[in-house]
PDB file of N, CA and C in Angstrom:
ATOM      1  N   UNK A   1     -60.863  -2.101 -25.107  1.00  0.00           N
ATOM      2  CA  UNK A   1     -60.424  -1.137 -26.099  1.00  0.00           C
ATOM      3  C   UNK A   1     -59.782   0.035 -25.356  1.00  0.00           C
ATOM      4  N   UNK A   2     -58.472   0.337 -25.658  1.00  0.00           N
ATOM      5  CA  UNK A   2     -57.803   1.538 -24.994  1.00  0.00           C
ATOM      6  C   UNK A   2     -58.754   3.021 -25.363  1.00  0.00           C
ATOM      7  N   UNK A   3     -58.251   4.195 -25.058  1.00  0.00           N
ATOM      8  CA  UNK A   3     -58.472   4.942 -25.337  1.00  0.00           C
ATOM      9  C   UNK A   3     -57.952   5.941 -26.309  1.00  0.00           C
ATOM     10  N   UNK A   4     -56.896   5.257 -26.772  1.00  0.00           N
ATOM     11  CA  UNK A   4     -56.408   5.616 -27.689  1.00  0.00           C
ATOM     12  C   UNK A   4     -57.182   4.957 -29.388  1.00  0.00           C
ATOM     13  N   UNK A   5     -57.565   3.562 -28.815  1.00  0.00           N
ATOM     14  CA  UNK A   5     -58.505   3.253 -30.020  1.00  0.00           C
ATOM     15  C   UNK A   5     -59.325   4.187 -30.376  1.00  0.00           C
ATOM     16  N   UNK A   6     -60.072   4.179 -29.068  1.00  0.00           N
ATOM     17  CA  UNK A   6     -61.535   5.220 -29.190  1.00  0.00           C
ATOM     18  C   UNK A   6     -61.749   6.565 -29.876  1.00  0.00           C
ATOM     19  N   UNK A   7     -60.217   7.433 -29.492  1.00  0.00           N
ATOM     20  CA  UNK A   7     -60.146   8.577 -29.853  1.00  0.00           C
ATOM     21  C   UNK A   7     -60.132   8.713 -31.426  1.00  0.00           C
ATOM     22  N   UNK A   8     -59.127   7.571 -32.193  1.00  0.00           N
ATOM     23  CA  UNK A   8     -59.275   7.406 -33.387  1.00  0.00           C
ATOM     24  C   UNK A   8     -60.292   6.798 -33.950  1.00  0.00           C
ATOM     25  N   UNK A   9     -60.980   5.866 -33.787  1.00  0.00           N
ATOM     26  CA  UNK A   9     -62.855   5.947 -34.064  1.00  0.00           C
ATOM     27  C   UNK A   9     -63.417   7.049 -34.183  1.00  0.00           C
ATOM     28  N   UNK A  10     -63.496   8.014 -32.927  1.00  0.00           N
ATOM     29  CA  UNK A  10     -63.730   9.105 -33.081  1.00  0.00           C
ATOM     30  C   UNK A  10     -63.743   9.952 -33.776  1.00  0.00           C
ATOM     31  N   UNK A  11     -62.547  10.162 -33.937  1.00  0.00           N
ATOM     32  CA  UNK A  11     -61.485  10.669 -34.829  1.00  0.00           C
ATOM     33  C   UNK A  11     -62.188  10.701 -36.370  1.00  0.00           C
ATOM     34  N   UNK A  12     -62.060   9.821 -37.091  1.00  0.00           N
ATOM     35  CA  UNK A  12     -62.288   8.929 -38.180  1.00  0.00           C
ATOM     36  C   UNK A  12     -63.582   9.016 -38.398  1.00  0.00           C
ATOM     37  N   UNK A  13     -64.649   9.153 -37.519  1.00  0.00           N
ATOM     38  CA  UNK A  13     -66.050   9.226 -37.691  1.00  0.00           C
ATOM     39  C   UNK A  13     -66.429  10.625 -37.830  1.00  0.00           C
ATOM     40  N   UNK A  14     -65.962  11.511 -37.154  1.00  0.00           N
ATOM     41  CA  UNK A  14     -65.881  13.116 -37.485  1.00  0.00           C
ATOM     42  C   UNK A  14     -65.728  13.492 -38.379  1.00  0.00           C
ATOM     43  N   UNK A  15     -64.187  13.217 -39.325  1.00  0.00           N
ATOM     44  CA  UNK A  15     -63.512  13.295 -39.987  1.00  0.00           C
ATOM     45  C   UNK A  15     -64.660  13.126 -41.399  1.00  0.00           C
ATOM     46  N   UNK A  16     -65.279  11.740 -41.878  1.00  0.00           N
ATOM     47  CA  UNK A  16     -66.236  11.457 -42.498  1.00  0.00           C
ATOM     48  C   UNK A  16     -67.766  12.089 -42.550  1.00  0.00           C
ATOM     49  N   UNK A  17     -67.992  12.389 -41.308  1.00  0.00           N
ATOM     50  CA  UNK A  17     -68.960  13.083 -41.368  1.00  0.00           C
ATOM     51  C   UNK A  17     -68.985  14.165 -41.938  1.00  0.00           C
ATOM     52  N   UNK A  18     -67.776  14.938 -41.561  1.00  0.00           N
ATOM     53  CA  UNK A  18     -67.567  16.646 -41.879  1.00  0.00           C
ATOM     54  C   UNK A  18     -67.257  15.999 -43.662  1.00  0.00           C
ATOM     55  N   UNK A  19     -66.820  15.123 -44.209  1.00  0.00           N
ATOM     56  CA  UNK A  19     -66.399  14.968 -46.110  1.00  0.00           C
ATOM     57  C   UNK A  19     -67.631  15.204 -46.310  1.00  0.00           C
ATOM     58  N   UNK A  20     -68.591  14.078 -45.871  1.00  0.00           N
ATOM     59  CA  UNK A  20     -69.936  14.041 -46.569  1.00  0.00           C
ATOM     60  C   UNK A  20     -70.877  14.602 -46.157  1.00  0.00           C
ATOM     61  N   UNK A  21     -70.945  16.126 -45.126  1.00  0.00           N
ATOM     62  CA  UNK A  21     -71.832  17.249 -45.207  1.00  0.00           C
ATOM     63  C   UNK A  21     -70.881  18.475 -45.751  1.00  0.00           C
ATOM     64  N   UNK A  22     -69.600  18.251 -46.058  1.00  0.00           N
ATOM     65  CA  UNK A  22     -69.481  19.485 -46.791  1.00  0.00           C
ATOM     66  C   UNK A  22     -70.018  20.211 -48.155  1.00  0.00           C
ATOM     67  N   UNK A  23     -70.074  18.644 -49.188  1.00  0.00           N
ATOM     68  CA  UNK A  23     -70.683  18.904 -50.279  1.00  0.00           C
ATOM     69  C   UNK A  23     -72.318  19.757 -50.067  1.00  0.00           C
ATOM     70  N   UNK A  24     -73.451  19.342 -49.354  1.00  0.00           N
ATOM     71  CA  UNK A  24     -74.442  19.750 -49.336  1.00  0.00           C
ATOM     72  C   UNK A  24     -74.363  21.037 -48.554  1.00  0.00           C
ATOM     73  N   UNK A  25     -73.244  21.293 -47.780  1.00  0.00           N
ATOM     74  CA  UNK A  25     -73.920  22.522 -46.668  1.00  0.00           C
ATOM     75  C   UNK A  25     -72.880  23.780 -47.826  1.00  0.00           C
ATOM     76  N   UNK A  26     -71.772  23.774 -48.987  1.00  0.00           N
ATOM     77  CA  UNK A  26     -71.013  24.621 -49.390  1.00  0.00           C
ATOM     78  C   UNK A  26     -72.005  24.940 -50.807  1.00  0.00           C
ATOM     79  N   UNK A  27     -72.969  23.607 -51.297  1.00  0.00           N
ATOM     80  CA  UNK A  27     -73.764  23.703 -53.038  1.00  0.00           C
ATOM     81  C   UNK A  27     -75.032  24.239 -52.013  1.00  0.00           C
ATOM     82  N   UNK A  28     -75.555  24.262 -50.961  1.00  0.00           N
ATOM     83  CA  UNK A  28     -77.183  24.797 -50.654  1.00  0.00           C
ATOM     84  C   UNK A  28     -77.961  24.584 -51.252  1.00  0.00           C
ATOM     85  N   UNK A  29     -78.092  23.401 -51.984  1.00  0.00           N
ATOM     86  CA  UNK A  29     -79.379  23.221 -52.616  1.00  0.00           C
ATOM     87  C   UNK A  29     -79.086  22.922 -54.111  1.00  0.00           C
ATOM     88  N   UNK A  30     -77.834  23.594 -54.434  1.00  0.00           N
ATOM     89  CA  UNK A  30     -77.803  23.911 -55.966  1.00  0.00           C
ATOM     90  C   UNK A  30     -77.335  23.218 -56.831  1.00  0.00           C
ATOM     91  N   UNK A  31     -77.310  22.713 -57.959  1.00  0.00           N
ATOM     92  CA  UNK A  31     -76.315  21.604 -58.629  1.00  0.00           C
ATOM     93  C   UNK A  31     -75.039  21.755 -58.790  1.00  0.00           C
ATOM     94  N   UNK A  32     -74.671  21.156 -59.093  1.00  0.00           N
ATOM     95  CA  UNK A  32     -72.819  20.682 -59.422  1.00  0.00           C
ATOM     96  C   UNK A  32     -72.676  21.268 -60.463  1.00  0.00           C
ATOM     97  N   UNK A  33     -71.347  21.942 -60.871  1.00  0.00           N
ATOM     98  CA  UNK A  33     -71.489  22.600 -62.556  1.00  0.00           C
ATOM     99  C   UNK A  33     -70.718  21.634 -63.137  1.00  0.00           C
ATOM    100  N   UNK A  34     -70.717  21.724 -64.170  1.00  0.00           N
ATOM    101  CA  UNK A  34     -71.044  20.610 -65.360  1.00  0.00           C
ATOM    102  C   UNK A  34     -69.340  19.817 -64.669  1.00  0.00           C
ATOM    103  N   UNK A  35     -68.180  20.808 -65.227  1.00  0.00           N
ATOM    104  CA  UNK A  35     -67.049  19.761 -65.260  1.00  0.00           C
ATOM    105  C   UNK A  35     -66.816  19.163 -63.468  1.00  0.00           C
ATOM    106  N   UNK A  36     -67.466  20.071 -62.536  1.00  0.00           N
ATOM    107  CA  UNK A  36     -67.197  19.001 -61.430  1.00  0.00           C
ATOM    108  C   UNK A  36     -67.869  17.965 -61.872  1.00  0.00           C
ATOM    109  N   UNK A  37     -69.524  18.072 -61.821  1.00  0.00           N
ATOM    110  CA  UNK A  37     -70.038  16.572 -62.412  1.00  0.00           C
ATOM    111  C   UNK A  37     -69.799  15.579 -63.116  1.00  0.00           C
ATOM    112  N   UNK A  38     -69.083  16.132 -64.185  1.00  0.00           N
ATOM    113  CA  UNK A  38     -68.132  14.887 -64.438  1.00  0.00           C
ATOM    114  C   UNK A  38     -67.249  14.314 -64.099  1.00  0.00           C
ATOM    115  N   UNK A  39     -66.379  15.024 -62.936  1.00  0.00           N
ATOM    116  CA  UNK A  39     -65.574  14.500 -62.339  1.00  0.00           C
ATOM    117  C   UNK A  39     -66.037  13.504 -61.423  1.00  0.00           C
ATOM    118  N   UNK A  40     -67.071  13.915 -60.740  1.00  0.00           N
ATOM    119  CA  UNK A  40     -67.556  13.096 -59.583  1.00  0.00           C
ATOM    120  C   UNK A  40     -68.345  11.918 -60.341  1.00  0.00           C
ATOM    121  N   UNK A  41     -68.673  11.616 -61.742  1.00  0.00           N
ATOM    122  CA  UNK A  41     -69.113  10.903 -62.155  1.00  0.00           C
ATOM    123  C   UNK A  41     -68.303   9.554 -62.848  1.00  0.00           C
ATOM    124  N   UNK A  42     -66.890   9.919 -62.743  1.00  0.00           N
ATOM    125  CA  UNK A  42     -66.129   9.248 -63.352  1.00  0.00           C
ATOM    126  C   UNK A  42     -65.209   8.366 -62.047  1.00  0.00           C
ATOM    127  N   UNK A  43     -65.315   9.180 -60.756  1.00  0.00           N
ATOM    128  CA  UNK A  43     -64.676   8.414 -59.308  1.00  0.00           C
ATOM    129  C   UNK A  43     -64.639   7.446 -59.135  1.00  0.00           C
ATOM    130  N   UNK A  44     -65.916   6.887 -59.099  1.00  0.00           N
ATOM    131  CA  UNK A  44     -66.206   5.906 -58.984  1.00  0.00           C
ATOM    132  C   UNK A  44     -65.377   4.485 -59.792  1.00  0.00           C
ATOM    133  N   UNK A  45     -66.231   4.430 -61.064  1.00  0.00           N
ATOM    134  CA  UNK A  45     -65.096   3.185 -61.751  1.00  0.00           C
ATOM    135  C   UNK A  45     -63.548   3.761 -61.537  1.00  0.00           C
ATOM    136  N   UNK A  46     -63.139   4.605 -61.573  1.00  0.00           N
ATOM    137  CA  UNK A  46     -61.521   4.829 -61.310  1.00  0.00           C
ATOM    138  C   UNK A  46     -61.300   4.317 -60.105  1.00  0.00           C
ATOM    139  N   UNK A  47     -62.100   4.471 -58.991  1.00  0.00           N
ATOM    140  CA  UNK A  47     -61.664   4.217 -58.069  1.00  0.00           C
ATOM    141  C   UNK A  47     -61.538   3.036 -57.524  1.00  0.00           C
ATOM    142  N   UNK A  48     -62.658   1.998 -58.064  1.00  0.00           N
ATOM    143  CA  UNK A  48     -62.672   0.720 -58.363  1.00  0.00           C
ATOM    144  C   UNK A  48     -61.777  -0.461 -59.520  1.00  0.00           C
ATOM    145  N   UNK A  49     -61.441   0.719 -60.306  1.00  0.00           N
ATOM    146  CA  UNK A  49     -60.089  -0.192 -61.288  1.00  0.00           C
ATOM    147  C   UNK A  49     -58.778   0.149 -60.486  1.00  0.00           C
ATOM    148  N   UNK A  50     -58.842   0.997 -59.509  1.00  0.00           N
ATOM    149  CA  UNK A  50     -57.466   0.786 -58.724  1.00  0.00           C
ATOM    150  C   UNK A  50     -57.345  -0.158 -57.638  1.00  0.00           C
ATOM    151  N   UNK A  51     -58.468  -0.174 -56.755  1.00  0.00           N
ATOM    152  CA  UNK A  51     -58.819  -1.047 -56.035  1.00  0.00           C
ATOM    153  C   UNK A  51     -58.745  -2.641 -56.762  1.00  0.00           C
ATOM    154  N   UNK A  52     -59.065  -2.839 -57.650  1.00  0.00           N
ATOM    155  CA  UNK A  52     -58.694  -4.138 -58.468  1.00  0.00           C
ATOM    156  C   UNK A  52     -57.553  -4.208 -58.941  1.00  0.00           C
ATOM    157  N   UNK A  53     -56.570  -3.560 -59.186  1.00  0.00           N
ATOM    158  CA  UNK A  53     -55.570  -3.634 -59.854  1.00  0.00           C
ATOM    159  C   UNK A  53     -54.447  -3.779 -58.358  1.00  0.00           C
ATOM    160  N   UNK A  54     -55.008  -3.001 -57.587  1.00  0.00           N
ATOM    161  CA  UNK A  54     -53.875  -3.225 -56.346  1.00  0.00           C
ATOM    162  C   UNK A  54     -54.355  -4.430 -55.320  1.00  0.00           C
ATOM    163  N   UNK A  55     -55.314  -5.261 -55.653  1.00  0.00           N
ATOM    164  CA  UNK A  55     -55.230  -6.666 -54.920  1.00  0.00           C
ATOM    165  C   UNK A  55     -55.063  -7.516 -56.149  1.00  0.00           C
ATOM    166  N   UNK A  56     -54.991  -7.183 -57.435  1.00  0.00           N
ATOM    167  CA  UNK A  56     -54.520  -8.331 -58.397  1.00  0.00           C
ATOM    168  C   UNK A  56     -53.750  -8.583 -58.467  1.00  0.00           C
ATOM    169  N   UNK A  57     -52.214  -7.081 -58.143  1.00  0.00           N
ATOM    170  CA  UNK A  57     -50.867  -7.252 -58.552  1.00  0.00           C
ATOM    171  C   UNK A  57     -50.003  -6.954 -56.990  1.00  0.00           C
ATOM    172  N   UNK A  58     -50.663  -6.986 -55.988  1.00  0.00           N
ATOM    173  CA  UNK A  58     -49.818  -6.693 -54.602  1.00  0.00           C
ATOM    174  C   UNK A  58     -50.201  -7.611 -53.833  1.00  0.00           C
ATOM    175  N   UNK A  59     -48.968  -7.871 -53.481  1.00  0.00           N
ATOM    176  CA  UNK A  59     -49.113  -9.004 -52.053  1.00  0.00           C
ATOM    177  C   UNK A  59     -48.826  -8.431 -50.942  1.00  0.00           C
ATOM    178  N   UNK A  60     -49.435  -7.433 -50.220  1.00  0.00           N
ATOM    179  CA  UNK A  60     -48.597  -6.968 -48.871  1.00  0.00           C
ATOM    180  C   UNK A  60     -47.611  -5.945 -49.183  1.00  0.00           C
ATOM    181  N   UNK A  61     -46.467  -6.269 -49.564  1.00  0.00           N
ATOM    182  CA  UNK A  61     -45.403  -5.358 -49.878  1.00  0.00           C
ATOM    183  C   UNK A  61     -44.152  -5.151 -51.288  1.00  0.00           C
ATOM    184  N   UNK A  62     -45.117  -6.354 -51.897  1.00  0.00           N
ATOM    185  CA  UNK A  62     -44.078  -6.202 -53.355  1.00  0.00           C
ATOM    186  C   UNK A  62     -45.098  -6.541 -54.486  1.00  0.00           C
ATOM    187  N   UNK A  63     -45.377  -6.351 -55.804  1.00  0.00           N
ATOM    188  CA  UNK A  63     -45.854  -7.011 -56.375  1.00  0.00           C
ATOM    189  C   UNK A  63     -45.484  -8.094 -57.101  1.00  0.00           C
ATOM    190  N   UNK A  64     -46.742  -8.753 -57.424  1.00  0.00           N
ATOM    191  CA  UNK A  64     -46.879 -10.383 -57.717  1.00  0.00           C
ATOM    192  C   UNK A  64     -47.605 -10.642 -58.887  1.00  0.00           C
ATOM    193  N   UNK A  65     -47.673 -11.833 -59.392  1.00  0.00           N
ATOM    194  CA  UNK A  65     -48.700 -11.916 -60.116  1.00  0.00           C
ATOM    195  C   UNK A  65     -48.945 -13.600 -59.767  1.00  0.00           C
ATOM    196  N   UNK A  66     -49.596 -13.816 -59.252  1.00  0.00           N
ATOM    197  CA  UNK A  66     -50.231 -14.808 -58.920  1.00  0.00           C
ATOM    198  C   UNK A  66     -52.325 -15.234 -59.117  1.00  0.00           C
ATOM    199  N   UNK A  67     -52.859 -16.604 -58.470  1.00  0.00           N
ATOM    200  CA  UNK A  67     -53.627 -17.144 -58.582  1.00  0.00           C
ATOM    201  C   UNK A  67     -54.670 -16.329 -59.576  1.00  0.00           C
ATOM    202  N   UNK A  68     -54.695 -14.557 -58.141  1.00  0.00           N
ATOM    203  CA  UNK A  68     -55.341 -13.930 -58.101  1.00  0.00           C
ATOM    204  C   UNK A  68     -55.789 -13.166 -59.012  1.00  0.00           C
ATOM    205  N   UNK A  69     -54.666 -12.817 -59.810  1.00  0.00           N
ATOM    206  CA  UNK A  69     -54.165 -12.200 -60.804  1.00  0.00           C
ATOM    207  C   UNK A  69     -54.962 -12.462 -61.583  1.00  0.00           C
ATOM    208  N   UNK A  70     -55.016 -13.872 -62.341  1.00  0.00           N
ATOM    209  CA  UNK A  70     -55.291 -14.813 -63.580  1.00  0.00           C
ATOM    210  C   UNK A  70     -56.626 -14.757 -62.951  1.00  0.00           C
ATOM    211  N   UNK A  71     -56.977 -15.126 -61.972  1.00  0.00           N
ATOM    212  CA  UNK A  71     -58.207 -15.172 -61.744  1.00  0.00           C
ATOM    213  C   UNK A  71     -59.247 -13.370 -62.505  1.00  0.00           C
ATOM    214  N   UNK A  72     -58.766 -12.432 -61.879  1.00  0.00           N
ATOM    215  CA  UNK A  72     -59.511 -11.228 -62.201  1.00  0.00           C
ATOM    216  C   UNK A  72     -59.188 -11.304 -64.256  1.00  0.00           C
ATOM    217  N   UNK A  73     -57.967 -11.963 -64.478  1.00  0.00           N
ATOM    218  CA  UNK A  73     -57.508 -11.822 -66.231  1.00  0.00           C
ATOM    219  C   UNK A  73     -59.367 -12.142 -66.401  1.00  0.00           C
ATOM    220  N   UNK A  74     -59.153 -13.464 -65.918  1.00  0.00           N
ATOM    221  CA  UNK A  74     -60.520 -14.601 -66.397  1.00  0.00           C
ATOM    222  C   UNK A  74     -61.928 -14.230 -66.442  1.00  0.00           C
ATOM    223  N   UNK A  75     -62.058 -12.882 -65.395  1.00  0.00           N
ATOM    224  CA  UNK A  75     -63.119 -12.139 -65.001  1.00  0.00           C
ATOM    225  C   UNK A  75     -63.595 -10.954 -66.401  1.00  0.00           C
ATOM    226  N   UNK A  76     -62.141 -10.326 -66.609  1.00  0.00           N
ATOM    227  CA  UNK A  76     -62.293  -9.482 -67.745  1.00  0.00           C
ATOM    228  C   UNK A  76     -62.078 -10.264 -68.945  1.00  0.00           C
ATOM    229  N   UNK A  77     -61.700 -11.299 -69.403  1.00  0.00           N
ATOM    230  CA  UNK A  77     -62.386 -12.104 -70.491  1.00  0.00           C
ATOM    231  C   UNK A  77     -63.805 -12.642 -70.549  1.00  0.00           C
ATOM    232  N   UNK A  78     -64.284 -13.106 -69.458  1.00  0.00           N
ATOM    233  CA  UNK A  78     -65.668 -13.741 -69.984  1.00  0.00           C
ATOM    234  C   UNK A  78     -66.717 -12.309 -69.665  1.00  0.00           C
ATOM    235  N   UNK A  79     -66.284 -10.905 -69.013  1.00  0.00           N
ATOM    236  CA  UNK A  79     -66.830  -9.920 -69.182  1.00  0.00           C
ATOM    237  C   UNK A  79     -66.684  -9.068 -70.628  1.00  0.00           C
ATOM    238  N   UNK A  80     -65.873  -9.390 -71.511  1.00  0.00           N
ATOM    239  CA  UNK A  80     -65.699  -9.147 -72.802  1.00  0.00           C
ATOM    240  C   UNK A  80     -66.970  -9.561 -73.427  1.00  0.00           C
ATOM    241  N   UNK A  81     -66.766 -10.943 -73.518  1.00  0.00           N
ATOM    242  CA  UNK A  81     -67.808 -11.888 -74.349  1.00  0.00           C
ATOM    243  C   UNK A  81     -68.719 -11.815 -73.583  1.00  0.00           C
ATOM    244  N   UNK A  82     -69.869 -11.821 -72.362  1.00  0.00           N
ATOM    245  CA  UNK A  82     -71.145 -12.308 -72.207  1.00  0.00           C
ATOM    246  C   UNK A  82     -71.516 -11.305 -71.631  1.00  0.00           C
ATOM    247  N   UNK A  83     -70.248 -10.452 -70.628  1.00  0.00           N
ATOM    248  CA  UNK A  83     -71.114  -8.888 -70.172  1.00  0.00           C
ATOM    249  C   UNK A  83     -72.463  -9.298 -69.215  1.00  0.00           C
ATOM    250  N   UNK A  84     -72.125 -10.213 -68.630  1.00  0.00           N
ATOM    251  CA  UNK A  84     -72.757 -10.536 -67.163  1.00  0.00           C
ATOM    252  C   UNK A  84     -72.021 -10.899 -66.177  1.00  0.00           C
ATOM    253  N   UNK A  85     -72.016  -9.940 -64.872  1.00  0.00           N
ATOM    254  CA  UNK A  85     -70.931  -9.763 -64.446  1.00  0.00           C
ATOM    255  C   UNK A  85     -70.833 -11.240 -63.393  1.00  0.00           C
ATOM    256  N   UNK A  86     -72.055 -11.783 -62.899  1.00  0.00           N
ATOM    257  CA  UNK A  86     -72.139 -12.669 -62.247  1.00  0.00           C
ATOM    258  C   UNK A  86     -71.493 -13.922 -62.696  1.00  0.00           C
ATOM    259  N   UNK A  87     -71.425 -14.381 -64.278  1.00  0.00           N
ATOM    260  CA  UNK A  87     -70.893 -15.184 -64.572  1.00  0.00           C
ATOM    261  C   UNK A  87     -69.040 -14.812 -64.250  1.00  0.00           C
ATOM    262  N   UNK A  88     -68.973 -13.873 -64.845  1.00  0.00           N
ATOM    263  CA  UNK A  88     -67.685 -13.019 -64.722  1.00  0.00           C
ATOM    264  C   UNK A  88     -67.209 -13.296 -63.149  1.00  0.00           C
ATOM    265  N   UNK A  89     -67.876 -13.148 -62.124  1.00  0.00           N
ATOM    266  CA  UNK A  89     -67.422 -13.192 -61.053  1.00  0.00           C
ATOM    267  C   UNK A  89     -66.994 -14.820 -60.405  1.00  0.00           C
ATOM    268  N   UNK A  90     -68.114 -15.639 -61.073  1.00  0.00           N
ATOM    269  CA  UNK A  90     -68.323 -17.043 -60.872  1.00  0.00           C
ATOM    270  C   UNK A  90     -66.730 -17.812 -61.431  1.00  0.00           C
ATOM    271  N   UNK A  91     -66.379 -17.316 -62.710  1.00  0.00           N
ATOM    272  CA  UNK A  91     -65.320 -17.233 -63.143  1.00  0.00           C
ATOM    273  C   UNK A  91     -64.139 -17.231 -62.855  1.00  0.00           C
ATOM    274  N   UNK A  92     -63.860 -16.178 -61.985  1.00  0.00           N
ATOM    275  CA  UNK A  92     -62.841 -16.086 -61.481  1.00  0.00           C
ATOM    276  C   UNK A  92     -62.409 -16.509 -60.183  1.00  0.00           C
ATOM    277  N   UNK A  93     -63.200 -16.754 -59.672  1.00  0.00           N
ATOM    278  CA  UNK A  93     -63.235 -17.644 -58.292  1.00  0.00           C
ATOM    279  C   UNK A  93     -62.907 -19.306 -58.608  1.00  0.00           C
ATOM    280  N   UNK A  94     -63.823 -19.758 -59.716  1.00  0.00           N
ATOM    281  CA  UNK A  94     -63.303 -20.640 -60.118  1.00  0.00           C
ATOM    282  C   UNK A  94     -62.040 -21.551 -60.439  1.00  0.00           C
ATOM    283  N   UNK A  95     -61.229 -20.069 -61.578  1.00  0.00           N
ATOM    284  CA  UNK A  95     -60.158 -19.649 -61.768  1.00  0.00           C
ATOM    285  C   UNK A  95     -59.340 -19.808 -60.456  1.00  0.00           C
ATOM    286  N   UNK A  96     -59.516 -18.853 -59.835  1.00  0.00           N
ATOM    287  CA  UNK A  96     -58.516 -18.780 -59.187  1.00  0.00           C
ATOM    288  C   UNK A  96     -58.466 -19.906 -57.922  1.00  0.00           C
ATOM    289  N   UNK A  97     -59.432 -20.433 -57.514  1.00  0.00           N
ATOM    290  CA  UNK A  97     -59.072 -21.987 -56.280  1.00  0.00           C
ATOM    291  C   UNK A  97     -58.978 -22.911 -57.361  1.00  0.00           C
ATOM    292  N   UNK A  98     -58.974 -23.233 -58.768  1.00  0.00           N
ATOM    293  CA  UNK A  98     -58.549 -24.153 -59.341  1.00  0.00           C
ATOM    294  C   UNK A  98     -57.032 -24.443 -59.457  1.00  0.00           C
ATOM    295  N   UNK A  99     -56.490 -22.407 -59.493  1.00  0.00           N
ATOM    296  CA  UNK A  99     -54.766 -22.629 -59.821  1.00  0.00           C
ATOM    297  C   UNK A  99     -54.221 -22.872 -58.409  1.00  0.00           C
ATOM    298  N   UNK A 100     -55.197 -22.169 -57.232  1.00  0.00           N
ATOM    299  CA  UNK A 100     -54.673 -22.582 -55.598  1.00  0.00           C
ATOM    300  C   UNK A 100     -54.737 -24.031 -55.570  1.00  0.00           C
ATOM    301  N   UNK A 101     -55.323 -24.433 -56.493  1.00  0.00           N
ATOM    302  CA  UNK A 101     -55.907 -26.529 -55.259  1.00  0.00           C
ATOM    303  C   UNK A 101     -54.513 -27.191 -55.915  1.00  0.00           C
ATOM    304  N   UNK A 102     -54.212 -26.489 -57.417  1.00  0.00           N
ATOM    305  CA  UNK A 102     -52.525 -27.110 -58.059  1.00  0.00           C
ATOM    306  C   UNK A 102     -51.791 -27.144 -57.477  1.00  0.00           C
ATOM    307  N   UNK A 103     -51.751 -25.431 -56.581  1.00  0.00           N
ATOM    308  CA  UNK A 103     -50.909 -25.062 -56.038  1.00  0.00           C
ATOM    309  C   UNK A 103     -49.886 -24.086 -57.044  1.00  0.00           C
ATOM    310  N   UNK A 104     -50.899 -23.765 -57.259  1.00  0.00           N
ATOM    311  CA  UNK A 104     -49.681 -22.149 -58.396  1.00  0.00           C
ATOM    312  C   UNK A 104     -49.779 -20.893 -58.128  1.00  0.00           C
TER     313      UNK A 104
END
């Protein structure tokens, strides 16, 4: 590993450390007021429907709509109806190496 890796490890591990002690060392103890809390309460799934939406519809450098795609469709249909996400997940995997083994 160069040292140029290292420095950015470094780098990157600092960087994270100092995000996630700023919150506790700037509140001292104290709670969040209401509309940050909701903000920080809502991050999460947002941040996870983008994260799904940008490996459903991007390939690298253009978007697509492929296997993958249909596969996550298949995920949020049988999460409609049964609202267990495991089946939901089982689903789309399914889905989606069934349209790969076609070849679509």
């Amino acid at each position: 590993m160069s040292v140029t890796i290292a420095l950015v490890i470094l780098g990157i591990a600092i960087t994270t450390f100092a995000i996630k002690a700023a919150g506790p060392a700037l509140l001292g103890g104290r709670d969040l007021p209401d509309p940050a809390q909701r903000v920080v309460t809502l991050m999460a799934p947002a941040l996870i429907a983008a994260l799904v939406a940008v490996n459903a519809f991007a390939d690298g450098t253009r978007l697509h709509v492929g296997a993958d795609t249909v596969g996550v469709v298949a995920a949020a249909v049988v999460m409609a109806f049964t609202k267990r996400i495991i089946v939901a997940v089982f689903a789309a995997a399914a889905v989606t190496a069934l349209l790969r083994l076609l070849g679509l």
